[in-house]
C-alpha atoms as a PDB file:
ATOM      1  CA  UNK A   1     282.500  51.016-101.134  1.00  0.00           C
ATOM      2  CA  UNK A   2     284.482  50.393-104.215  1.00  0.00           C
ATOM      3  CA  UNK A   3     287.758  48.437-104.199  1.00  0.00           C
ATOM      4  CA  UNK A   4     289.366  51.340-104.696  1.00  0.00           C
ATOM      5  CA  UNK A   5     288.127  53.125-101.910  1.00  0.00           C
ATOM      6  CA  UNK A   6     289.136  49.829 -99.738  1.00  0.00           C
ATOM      7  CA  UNK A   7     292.471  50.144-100.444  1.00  0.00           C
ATOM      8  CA  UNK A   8     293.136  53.710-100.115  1.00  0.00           C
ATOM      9  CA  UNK A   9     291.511  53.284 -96.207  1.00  0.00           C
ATOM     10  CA  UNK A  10     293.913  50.350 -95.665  1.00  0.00           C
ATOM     11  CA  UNK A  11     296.329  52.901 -97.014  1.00  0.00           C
ATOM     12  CA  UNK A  12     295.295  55.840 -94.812  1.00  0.00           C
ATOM     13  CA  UNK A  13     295.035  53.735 -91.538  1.00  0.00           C
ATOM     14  CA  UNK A  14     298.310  51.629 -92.420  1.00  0.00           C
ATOM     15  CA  UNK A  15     300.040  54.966 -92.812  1.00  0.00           C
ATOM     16  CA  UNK A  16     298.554  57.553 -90.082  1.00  0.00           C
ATOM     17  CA  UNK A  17     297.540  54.702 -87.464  1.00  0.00           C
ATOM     18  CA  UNK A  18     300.223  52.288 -88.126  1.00  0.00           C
ATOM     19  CA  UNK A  19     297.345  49.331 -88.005  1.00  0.00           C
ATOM     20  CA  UNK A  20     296.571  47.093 -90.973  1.00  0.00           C
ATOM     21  CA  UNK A  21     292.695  47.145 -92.104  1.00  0.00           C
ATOM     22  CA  UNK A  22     291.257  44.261 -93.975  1.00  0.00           C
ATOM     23  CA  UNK A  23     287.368  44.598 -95.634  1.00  0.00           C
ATOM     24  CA  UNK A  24     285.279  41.776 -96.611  1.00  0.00           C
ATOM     25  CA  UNK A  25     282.477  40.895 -98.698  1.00  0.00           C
ATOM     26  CA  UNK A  26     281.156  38.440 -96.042  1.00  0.00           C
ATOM     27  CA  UNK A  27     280.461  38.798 -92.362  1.00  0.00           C
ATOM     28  CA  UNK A  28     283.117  36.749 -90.504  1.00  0.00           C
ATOM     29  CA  UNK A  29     281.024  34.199 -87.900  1.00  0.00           C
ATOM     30  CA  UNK A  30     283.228  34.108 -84.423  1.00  0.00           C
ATOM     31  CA  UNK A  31     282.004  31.059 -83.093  1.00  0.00           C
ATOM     32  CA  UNK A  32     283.445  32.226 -79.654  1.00  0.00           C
ATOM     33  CA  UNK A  33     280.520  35.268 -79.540  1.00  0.00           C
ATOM     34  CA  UNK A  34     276.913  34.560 -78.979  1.00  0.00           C
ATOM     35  CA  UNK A  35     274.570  36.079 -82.195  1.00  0.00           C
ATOM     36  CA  UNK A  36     271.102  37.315 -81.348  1.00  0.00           C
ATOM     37  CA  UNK A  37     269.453  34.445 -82.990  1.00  0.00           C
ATOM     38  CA  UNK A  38     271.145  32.230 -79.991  1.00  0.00           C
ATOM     39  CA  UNK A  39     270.221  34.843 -77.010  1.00  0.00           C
ATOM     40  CA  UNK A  40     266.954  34.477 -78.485  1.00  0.00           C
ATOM     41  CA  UNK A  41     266.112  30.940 -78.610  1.00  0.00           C
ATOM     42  CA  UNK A  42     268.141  31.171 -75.212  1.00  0.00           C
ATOM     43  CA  UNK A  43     266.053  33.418 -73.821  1.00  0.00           C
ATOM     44  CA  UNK A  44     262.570  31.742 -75.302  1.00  0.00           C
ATOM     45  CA  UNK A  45     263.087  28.436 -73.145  1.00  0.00           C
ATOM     46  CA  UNK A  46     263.841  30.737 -69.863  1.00  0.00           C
ATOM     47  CA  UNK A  47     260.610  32.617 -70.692  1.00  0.00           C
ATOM     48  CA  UNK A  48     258.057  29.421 -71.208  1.00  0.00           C
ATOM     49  CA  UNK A  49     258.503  28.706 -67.592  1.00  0.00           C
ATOM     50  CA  UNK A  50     257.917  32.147 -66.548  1.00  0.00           C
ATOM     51  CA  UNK A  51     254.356  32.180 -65.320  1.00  0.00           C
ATOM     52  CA  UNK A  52     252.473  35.543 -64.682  1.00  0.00           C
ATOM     53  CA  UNK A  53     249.518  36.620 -62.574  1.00  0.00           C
ATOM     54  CA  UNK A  54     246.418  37.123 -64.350  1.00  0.00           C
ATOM     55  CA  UNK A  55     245.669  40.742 -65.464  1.00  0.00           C
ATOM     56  CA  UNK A  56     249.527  40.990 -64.899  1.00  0.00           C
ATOM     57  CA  UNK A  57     250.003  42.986 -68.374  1.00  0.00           C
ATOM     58  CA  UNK A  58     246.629  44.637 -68.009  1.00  0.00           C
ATOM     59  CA  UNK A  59     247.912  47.061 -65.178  1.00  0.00           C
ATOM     60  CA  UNK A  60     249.110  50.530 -66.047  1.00  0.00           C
ATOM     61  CA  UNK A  61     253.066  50.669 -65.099  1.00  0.00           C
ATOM     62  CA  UNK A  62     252.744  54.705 -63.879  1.00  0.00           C
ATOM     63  CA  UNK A  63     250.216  56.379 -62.631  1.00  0.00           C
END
């Protein structure tokens, strides 16, 4: 999107939704969400404990 483009939306929504619209280059990091990469490593420790039976994954889930 062109930075023309940018500022007619900002224009468009300013005007018709009476909200003010700001676009950025850069993703903004919210340090109060948690990013995948976080669940993930999260989710990694829970999962080494985890121990399944043998032939566990082997088994069909339906019949």
């Amino acid at each position: 999107m062109t930075a023309e483009e940018k500022r007619a939306k900002e224009k468009e929504y300013l005007e018709k939704y009476n909200i003010r619209v700001t676009y950025s280059d850069t993703p903004i990091l919210d340090n109060t969400r948690v990013y995948f990469s976080k669940k993930l490593e999260r989710a990694n420790k829970i999962l080494k404990k985890v121990h399944f039976p043998e032939g566990f994954f082997n088994e069909p889930i339906c019949q």
